[in-house]
Protein backbone atom coordinates (compact mmCIF):
# COMPACT_ATOMS: atom_id res chain seq x y z
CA UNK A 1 -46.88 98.64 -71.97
CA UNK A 2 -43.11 99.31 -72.51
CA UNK A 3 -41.33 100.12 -75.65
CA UNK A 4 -37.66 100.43 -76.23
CA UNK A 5 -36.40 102.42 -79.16
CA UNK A 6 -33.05 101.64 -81.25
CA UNK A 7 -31.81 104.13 -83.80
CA UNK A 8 -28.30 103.58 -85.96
CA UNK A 9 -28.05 107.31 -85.37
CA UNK A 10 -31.06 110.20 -85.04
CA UNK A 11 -33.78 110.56 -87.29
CA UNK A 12 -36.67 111.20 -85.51
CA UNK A 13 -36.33 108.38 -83.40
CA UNK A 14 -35.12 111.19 -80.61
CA UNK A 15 -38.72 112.54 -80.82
CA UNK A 16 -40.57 109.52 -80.30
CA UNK A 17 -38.42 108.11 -77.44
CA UNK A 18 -39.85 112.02 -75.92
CA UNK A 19 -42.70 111.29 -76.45
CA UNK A 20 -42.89 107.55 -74.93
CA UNK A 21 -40.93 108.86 -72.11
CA UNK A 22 -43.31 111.73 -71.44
CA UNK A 23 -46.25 109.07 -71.24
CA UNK A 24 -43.91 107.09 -69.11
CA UNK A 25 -43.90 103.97 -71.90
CA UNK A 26 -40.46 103.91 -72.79
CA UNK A 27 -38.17 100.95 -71.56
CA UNK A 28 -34.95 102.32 -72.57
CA UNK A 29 -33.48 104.55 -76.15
CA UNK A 30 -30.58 102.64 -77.43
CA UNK A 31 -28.47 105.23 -80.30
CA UNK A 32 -25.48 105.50 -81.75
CA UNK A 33 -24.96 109.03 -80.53
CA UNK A 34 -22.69 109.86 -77.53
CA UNK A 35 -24.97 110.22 -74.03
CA UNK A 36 -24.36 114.50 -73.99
CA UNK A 37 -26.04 114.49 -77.87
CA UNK A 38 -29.30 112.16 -76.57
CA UNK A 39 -31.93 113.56 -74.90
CA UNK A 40 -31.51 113.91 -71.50
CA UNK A 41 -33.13 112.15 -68.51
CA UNK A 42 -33.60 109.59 -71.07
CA UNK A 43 -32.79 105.87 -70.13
CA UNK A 44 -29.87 105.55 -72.74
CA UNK A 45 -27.99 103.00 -74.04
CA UNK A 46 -25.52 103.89 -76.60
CA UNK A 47 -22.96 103.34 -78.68
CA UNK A 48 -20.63 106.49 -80.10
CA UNK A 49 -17.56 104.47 -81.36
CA UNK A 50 -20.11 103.64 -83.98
CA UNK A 51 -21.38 107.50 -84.75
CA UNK A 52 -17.39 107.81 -84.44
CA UNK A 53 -17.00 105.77 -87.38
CA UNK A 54 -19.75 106.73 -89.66
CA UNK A 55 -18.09 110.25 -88.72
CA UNK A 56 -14.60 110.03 -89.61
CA UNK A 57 -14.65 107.68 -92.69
CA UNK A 58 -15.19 110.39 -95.36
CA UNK A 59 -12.87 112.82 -93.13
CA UNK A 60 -10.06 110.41 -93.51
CA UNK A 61 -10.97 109.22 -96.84
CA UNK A 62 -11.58 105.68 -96.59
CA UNK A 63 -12.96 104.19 -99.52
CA UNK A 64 -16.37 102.58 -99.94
CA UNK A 65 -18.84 102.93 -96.75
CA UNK A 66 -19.22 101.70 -92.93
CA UNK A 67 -23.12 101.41 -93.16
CA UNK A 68 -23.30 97.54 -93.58
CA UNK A 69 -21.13 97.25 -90.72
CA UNK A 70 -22.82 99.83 -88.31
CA UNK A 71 -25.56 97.84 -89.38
CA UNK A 72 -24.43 94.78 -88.36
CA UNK A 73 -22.76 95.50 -85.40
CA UNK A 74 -25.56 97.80 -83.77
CA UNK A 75 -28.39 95.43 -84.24
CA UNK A 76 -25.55 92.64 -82.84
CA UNK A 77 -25.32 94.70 -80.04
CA UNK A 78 -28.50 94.74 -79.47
CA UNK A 79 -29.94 91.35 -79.54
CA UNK A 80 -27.38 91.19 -76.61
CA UNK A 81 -28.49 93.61 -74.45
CA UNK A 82 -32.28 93.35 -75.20
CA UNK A 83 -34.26 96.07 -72.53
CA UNK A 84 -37.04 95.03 -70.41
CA UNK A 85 -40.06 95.77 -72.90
CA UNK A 86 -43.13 94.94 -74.77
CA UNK A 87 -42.22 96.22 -77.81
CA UNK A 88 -39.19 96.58 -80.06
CA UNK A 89 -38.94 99.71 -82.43
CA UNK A 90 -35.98 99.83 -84.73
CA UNK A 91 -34.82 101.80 -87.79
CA UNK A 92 -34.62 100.19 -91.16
CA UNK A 93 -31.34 98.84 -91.98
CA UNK A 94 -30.08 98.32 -88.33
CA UNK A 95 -32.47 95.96 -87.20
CA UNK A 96 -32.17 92.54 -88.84
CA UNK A 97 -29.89 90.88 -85.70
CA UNK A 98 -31.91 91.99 -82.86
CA UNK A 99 -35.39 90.89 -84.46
CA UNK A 100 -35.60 87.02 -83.54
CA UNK A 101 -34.18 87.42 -80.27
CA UNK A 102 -36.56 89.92 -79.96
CA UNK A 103 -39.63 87.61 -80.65
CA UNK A 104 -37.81 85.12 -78.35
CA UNK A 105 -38.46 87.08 -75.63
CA UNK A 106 -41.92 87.88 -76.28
CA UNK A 107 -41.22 91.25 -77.90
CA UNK A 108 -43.33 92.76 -80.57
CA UNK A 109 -41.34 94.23 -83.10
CA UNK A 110 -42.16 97.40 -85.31
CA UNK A 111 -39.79 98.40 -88.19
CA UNK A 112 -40.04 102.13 -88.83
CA UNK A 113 -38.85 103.10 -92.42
CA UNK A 114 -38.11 106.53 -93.26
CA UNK A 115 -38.12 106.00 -97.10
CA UNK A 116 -40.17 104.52 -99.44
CA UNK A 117 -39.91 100.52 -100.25
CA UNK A 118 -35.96 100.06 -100.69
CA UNK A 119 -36.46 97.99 -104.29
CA UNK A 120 -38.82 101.29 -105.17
CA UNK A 121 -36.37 103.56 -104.04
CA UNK A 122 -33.67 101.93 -105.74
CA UNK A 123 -35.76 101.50 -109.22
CA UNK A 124 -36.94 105.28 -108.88
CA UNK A 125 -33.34 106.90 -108.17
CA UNK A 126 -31.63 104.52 -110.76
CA UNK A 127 -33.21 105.51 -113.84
CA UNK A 128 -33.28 109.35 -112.71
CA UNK A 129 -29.69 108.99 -112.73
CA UNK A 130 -29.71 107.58 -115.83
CA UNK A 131 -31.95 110.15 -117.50
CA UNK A 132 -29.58 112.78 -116.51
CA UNK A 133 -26.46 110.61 -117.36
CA UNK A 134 -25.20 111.11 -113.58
CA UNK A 135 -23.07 108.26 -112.05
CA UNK A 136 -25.54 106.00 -109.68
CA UNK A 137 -24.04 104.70 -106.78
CA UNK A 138 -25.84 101.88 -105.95
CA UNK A 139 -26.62 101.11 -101.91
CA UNK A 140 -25.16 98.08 -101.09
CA UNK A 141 -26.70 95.23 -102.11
CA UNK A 142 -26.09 93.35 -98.84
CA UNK A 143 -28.00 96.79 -96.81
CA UNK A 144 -30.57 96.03 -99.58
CA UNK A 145 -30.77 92.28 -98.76
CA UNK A 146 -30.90 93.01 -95.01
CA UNK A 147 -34.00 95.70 -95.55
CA UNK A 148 -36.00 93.30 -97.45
CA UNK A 149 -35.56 90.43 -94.80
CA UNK A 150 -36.72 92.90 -92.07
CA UNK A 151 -39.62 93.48 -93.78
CA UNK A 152 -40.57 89.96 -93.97
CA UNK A 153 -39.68 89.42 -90.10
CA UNK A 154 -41.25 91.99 -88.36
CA UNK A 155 -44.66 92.48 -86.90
CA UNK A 156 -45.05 95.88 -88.64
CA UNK A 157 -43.69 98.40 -90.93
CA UNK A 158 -44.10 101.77 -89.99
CA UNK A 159 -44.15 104.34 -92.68
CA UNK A 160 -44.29 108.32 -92.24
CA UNK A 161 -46.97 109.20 -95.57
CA UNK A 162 -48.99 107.54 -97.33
CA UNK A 163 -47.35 106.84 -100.44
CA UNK A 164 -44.59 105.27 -98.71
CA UNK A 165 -46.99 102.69 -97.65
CA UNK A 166 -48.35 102.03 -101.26
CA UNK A 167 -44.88 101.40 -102.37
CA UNK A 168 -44.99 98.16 -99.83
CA UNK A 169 -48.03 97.40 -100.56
CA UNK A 170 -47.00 97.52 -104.62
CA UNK A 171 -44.47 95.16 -103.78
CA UNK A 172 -46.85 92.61 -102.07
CA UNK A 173 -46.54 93.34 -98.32
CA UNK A 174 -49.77 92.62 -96.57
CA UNK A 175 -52.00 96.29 -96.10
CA UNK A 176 -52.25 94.72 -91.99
CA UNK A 177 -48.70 95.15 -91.73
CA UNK A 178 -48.02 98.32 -93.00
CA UNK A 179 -49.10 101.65 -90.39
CA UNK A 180 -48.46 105.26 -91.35
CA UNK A 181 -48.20 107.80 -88.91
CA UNK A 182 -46.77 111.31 -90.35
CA UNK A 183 -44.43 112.96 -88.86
CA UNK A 184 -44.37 115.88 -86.24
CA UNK A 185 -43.20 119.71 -86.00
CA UNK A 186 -41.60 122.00 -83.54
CA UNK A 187 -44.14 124.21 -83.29
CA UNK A 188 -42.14 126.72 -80.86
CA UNK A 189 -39.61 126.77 -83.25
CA UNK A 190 -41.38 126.99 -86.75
CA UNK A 191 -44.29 129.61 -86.70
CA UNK A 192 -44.99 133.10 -89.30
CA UNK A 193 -43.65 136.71 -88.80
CA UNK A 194 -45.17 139.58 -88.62
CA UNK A 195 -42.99 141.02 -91.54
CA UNK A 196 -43.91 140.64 -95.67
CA UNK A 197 -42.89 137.69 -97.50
CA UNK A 198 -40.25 138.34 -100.28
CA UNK A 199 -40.61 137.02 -104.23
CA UNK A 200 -38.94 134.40 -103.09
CA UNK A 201 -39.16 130.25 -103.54
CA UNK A 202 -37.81 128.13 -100.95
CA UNK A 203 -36.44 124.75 -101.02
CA UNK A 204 -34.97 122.47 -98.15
CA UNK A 205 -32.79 119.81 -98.02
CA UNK A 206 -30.45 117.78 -100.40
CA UNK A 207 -29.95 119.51 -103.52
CA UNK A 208 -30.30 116.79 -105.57
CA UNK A 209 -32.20 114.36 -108.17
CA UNK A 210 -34.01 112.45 -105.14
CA UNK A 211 -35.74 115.52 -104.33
CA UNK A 212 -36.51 116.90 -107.48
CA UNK A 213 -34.17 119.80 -108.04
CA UNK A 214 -33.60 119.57 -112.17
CA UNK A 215 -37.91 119.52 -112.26
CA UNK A 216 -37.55 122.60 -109.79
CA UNK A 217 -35.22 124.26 -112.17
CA UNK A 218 -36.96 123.54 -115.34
CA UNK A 219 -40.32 124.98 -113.69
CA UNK A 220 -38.92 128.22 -112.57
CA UNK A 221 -37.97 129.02 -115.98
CA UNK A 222 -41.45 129.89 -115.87
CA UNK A 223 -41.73 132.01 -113.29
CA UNK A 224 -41.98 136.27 -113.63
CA UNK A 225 -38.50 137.69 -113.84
CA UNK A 226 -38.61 139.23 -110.21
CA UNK A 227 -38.97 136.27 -108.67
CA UNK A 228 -35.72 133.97 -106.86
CA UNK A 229 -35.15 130.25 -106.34
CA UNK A 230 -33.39 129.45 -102.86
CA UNK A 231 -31.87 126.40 -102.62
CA UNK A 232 -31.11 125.37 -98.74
CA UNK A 233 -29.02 122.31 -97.96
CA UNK A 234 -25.88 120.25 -99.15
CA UNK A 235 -25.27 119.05 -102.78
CA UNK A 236 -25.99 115.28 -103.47
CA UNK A 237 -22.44 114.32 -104.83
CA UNK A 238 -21.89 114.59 -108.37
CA UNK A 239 -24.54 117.03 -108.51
CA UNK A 240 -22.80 120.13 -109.24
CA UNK A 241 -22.17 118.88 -113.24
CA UNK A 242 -25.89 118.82 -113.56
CA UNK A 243 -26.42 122.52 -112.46
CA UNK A 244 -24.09 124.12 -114.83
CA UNK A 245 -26.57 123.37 -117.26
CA UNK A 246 -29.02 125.85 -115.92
CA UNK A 247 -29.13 129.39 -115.77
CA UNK A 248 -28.21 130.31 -112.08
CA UNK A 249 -28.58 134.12 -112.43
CA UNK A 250 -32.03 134.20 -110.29
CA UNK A 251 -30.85 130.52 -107.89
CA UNK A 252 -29.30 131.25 -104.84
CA UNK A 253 -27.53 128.43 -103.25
CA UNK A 254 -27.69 128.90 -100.01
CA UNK A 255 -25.77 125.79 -98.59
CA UNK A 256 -27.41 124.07 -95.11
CA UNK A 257 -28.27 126.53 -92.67
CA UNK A 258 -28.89 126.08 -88.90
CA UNK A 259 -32.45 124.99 -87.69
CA UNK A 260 -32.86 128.68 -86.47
CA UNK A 261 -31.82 130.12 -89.77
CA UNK A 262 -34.05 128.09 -91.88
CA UNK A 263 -37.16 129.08 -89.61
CA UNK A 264 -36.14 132.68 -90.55
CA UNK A 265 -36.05 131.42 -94.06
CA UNK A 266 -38.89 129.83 -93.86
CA UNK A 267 -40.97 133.08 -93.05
CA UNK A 268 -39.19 135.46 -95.33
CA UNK A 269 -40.26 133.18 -98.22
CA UNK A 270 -43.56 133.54 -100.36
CA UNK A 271 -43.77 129.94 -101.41
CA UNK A 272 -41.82 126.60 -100.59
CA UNK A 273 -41.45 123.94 -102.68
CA UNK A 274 -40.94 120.06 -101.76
CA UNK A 275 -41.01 118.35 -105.47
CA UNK A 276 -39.51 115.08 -104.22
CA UNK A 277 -39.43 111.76 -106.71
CA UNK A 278 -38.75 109.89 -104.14
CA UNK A 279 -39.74 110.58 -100.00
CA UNK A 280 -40.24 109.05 -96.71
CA UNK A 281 -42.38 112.16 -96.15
CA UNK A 282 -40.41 115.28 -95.86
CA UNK A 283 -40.82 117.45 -92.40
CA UNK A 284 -39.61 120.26 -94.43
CA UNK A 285 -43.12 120.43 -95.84
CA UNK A 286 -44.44 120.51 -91.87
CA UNK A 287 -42.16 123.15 -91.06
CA UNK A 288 -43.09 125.13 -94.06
CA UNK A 289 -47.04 124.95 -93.27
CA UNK A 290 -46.18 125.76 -89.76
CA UNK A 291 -44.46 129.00 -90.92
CA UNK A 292 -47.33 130.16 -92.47
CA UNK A 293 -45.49 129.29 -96.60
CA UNK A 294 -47.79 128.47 -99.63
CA UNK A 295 -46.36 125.39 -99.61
CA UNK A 296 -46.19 123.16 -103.12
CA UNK A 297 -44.84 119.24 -102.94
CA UNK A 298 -45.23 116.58 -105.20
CA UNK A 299 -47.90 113.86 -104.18
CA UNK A 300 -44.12 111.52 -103.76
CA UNK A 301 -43.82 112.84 -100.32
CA UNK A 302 -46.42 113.35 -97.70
CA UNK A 303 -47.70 116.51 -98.62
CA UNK A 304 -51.04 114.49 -99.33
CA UNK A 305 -51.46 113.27 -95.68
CA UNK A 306 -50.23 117.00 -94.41
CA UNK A 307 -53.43 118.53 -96.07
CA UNK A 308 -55.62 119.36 -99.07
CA UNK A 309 -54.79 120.27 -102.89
CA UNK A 310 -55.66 123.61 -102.98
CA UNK A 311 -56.86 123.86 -99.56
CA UNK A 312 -54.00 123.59 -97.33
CA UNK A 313 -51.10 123.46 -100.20
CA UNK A 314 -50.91 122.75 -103.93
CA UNK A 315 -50.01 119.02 -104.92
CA UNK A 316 -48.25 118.01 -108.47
CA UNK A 317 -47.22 115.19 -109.31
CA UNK A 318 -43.57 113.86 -108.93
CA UNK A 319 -41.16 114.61 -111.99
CA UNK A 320 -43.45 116.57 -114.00
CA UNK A 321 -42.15 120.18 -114.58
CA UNK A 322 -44.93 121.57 -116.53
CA UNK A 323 -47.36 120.83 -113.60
CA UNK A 324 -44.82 122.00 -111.12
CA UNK A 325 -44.98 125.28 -113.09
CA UNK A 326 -48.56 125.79 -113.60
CA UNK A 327 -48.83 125.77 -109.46
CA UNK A 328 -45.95 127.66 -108.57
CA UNK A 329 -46.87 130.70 -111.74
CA UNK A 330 -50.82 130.50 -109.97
CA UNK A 331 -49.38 131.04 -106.43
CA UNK A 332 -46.91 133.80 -107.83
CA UNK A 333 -49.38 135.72 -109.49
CA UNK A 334 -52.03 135.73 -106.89
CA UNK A 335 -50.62 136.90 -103.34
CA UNK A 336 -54.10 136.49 -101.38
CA UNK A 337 -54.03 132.82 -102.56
CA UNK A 338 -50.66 132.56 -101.25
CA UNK A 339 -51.85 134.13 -98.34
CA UNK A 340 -55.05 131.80 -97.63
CA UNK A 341 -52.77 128.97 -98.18
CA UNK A 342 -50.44 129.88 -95.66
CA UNK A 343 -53.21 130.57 -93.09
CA UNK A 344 -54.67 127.47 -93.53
CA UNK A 345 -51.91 125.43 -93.29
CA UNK A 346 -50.35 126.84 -90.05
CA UNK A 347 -53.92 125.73 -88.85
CA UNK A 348 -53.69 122.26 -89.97
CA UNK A 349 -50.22 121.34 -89.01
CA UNK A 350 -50.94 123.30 -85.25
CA UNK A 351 -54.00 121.10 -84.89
CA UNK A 352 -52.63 117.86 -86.18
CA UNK A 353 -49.00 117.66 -86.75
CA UNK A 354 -47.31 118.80 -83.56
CA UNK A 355 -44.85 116.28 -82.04
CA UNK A 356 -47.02 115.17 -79.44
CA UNK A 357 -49.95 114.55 -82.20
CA UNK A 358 -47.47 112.10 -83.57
CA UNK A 359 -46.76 110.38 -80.05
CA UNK A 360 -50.29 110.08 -79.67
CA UNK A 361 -50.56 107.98 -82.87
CA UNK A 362 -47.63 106.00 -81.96
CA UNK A 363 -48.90 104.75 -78.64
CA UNK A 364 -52.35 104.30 -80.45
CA UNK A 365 -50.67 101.95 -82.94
CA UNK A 366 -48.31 100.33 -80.14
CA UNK A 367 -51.57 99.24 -78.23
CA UNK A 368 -53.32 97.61 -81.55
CA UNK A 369 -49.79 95.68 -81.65
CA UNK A 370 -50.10 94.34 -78.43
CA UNK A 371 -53.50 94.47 -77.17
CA UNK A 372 -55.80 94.89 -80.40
CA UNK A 373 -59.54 94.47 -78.29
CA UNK A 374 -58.33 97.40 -76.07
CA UNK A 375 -58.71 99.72 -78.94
């Protein structure tokens, strides 16, 4: 069995062409990123006047957005310069092209989608922009037309939690063509000090309304008056007019860090918190556990594949601030629960949730595709 990997850019497509090649399965990784930013001794294909693009349009201030037509012209590209393989995986978006040529040539194809449903995602984020009277900029609804063909073509949809998949299968996609295989974490890279853990709450990525930051806020009203909020990561745009409504004395905004500085984050913190409304999965919530955080995340990401509620981490559920509260005042006031926590899930993620635990469920999944009685 041979699989060939195309990615409109990085995600974790990077890891699982590792992965594949480490097994000696993968066919060739086809990327938008220049040859010296891929993986090395990979067998590469790759486009960078495309990543050049998607680069330099907000530098020079173009209006709108190139993603329909990286789209179009990297999934082009590659239903004309198909690899040798058995099986096609592609990212979301970037696909639709390449997927009946594909088939053509006796190619399975798997769509891996990093989000939840697109018509969810768009119905979720729409009226939380509403609520909070920010502007909603739509995706395109050409990127969403091409997403919901892709799901209809391809042999199957893999999702990273979940509750991903349940937004597919809300929408009427067949439970048979929807897999989920979570996500992976450098486990060299994310692991606990030796040092004590500050009063501190962490949270990773966009500072915005997809992942919860105004519930966030509200909650840690709540919390004792020697405790901090750290917010790690850009701004979603617009963002900034919703903050000034909140009293930033005890939030830090911390901006995006470097992977090495939010690993040092990561185990200077007491607690992290992933309150998502909307999620793929979040590997921030990995990297947390791996680091040894008390870890909270609402049940919208895939906190409730990563472990247990109140075993592994606490799990609330998405948008509701007076549950998001309640967990984060228990695991302030009670540092030996934060403590067991964070034990337990450095355990979990190291025995399930390494990169190579993901690889393994990819190729399992790979071989039902192609060869179901083998497995």
């Amino acid at each position: 069995m041979k699989v060939a990997v195309a990615v409109h850019g990085r995600f974790h497509a990077f890891e699982l062409a590792g992965q594949l090649y480490a097994r000696r399965l993968l066919a060739r990784l086809d990327t938008t990123y220049p040859g010296f930013a891929a993986p090395a001794r990979l067998p590469l294909r790759t486009l960078p006047w495309l990543e050049l693009i998607r680069r330099m349009w907000p530098r020079l201030h173009l209006p709108g957005s190139p993603d329909l037509f990286i789209a179009r012209a990297f999934a082009r590209s590659l239903a004309g310069h198909l690899p040798q393989a058995d099986i096609l995986v592609g990212w979301s978006g970037a696909l639709l092209e390449a997927i009946e040529p594909a088939r053509a040539h006796g190619l399975k194809v798997v769509l891996e989608r990093g989000s939840t449903h697109m018509s969810h995602q768009t119905e979720i984020l729409r009226d939380a922009h509403a609520r909070f009277g920010l502007e909603w900029r739509t995706t395109d609804p050409r990127l969403i037309a091409r997403e919901l063909a892709e799901y209809e073509s391809v042999d199957l949809i893999c999702t990273g939690c979940s509750h991903a998949r349940q937004t597919f299968l809300d929408r009427g996609i067949a439970a048979a063509k929807i897999a989920v295989n979570p996500y992976g974490v450098d486990l060299s890279r994310f692991s606990p000090g030796d040092h004590p853990r500050k009063k501190r709450i962490l949270f990773a990525g966009l500072v915005g309304l997809r992942k919860g930051i105004p519930w966030l806020l509200d909650a840690f009203r709540a919390l004792p008056a020697d405790w901090e909020l750290h917010l790690v990561g850009p701004q979603e745009p617009g963002f900034a007019a919703l903050l000034h409504r909140y009293d930033m004395s005890r939030i830090i905004l911390r901006g995006p860090l470097s992977h090495n500085a939010l690993a040092e984050e990561y185990r200077q913190a007491a607690i992290f918190c992933l309150p998502s409304i909307e999620e793929g999965f979040g590997m921030v919530i990995l990297q947390a556990m791996a680091s040894g955080c008390a870890v909270v995340a609402s049940t919208a990401t895939g906190g409730p594949d990563a472990g247990d509620h109140g075993r592994h981490l606490m799990l609330v559920p998405p948008a509701d601030s007076p549950a998001l509260a309640d967990a984060l005042n228990i695991l302030a006031a009670d540092e030996s629960l934060r403590h067991r926590l964070g034990e337990a899930a450095h355990l979990r993620v190291a025995d399930d949730f390494s990169w190579n635990d993901y690889g393994e469920r990819a190729v399992t999944l790979y071989q039902m595709l192609t060869n179901p009685k083998s497995v």
